[in-house]
C-alpha atoms as a PDB file:
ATOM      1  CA  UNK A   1       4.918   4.507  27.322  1.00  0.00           C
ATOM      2  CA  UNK A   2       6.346   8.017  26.475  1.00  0.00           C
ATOM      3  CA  UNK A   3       5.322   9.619  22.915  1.00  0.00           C
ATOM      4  CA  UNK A   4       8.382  10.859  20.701  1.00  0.00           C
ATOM      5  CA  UNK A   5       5.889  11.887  17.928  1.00  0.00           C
ATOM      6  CA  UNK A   6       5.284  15.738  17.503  1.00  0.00           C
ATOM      7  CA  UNK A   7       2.148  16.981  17.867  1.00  0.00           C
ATOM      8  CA  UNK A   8       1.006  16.850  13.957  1.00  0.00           C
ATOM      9  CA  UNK A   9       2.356  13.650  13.752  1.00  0.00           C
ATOM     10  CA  UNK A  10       0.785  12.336  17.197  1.00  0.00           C
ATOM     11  CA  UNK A  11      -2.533  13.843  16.154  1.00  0.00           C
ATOM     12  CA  UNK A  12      -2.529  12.603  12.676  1.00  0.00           C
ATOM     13  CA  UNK A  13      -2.032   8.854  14.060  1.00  0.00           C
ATOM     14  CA  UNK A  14      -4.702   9.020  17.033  1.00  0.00           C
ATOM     15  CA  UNK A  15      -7.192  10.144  14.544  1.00  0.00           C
ATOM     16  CA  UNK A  16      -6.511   7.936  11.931  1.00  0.00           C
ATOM     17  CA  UNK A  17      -6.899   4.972  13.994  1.00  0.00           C
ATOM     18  CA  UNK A  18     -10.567   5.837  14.156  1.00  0.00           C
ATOM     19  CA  UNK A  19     -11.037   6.599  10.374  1.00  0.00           C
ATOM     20  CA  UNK A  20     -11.176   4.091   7.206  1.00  0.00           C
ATOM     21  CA  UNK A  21     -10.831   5.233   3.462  1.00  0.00           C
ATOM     22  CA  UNK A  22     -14.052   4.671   2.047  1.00  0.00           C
ATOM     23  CA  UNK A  23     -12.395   4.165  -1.570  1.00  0.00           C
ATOM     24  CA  UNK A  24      -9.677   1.154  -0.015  1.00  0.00           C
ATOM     25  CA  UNK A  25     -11.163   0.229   3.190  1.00  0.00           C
ATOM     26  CA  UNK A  26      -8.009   0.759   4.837  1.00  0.00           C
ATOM     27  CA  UNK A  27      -7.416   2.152   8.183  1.00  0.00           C
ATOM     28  CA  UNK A  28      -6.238   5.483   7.603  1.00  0.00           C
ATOM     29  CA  UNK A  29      -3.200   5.016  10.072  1.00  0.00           C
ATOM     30  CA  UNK A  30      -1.892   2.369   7.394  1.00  0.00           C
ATOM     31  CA  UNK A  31      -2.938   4.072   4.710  1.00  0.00           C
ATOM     32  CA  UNK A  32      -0.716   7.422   6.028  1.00  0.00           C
ATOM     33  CA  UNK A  33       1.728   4.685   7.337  1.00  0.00           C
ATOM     34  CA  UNK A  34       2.277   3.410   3.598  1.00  0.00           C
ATOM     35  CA  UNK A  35       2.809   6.231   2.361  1.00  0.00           C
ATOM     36  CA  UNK A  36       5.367   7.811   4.581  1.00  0.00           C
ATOM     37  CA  UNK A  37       7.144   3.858   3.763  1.00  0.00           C
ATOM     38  CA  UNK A  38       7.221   5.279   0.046  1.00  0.00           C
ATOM     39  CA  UNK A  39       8.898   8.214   0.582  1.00  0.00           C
ATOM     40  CA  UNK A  40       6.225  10.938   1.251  1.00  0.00           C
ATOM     41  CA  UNK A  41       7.412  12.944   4.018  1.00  0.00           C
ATOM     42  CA  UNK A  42       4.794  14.615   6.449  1.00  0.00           C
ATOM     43  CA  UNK A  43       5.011  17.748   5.063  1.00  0.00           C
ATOM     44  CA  UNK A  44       3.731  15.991   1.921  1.00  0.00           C
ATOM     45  CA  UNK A  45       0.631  14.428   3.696  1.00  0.00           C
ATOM     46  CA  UNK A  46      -0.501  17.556   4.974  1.00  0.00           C
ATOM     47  CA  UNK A  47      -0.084  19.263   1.919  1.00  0.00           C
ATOM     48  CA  UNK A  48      -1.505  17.022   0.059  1.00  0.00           C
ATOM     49  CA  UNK A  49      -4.596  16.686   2.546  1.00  0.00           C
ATOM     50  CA  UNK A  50      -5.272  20.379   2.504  1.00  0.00           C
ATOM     51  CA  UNK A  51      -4.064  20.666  -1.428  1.00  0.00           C
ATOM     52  CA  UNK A  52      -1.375  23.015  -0.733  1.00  0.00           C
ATOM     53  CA  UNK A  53       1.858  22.571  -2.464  1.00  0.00           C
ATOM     54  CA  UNK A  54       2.731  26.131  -3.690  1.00  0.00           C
ATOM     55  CA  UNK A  55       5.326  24.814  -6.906  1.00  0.00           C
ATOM     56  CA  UNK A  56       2.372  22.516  -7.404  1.00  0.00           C
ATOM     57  CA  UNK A  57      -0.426  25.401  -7.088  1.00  0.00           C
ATOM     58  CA  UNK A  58       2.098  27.594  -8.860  1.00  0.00           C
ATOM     59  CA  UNK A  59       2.166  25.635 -12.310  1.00  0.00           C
ATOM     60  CA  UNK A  60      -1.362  25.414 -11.980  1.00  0.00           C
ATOM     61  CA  UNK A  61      -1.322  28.796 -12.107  1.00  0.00           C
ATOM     62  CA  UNK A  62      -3.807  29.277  -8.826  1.00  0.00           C
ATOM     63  CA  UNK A  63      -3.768  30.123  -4.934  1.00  0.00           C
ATOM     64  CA  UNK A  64      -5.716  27.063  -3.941  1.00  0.00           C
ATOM     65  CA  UNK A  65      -8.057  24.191  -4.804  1.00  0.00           C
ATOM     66  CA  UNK A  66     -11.140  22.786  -2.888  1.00  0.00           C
ATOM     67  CA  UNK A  67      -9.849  19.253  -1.832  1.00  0.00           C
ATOM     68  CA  UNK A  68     -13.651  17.823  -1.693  1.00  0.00           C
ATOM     69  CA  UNK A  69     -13.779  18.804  -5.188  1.00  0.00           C
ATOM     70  CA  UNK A  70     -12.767  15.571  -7.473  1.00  0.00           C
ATOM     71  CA  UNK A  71     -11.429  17.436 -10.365  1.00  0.00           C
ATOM     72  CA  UNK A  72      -9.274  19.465  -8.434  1.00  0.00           C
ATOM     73  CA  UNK A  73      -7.473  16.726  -6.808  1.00  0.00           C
ATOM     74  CA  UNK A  74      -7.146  14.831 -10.186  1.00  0.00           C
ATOM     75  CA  UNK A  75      -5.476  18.005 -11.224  1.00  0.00           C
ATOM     76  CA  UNK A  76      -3.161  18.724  -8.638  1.00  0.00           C
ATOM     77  CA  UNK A  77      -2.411  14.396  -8.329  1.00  0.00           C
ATOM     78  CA  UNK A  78      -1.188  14.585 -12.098  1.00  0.00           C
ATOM     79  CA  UNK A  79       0.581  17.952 -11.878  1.00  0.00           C
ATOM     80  CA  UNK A  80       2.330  16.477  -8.757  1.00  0.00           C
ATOM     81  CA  UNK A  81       3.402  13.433 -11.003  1.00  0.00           C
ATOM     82  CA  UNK A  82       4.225  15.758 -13.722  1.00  0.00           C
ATOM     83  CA  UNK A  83       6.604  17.503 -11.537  1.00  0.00           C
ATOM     84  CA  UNK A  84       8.015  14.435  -9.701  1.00  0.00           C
ATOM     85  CA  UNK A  85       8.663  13.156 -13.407  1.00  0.00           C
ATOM     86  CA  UNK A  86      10.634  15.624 -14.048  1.00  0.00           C
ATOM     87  CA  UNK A  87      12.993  15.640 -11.254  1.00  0.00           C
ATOM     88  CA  UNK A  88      13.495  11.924 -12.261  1.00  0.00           C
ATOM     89  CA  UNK A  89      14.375  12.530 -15.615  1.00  0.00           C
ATOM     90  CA  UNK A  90      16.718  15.092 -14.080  1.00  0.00           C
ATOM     91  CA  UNK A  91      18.229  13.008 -11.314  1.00  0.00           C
ATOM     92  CA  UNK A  92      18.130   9.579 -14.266  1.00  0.00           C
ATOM     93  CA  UNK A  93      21.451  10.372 -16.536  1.00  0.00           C
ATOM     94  CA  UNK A  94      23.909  11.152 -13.050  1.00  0.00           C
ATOM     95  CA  UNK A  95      22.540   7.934 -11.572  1.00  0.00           C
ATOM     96  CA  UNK A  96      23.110   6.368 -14.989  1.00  0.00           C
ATOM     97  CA  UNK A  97      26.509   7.614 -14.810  1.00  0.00           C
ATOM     98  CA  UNK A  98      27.140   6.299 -11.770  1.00  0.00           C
ATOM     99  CA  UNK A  99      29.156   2.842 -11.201  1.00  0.00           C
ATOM    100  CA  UNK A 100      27.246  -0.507 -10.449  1.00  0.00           C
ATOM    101  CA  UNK A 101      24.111   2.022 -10.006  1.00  0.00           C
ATOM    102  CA  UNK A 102      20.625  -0.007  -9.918  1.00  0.00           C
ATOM    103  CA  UNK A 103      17.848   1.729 -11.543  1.00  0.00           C
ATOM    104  CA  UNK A 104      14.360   0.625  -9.655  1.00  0.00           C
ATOM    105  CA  UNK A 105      10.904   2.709  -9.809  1.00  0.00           C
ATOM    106  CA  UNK A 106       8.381   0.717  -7.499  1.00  0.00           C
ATOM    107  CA  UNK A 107       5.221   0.856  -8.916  1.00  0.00           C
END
């Protein structure tokens, strides 16, 4: 069988396999699978993993965070939401606008 993944992505996959979340129980591969079905792209996941977004670091107003430290990944979770949020209510009155346009936020 040949591999099409890149290397982050075919690395990120073999090692998951092995791994479970200790807060879900899932298997890491379908925890990163599910996300990436929502919409996270991998640039996402590995910022996220290392704490790293620099808009999201940026209204934090620091260079990085620790991501074994709880409080820091509350902090940069809500900030993220905070942010995504906003580009919704942005995007919301043009798809408003927009004929026979269906308005669904899954949850």
């Amino acid at each position: 069988m040949e591999n099409h993944m890149s290397g982050d992505t075919w690395a990120i996959a073999t090692v998951a396999t092995w791994h479970y979340c200790p807060t879900s129980g899932l298997q890491m591969d379908q925890l990163i699978f599910g996300l990436l079905e929502k919409g996270l792209g991998m640039q996402d996941l590995m910022q996220l993993e290392y704490l790293s977004n620099p808009e999201i670091l940026s209204r934090l107003g620091v260079t990085h965070l620790k991501n074994n430290d709880r409080s820091d990944v509350i902090r940069y979770m809500r900030t993220w939401a905070d942010i995504m949020e906003e580009q919704l209510m942005r995007e919301l009155p043009t798809i408003a606008h927009e004929p026979s346009a269906e308005i669904s936020i899954a949850v």
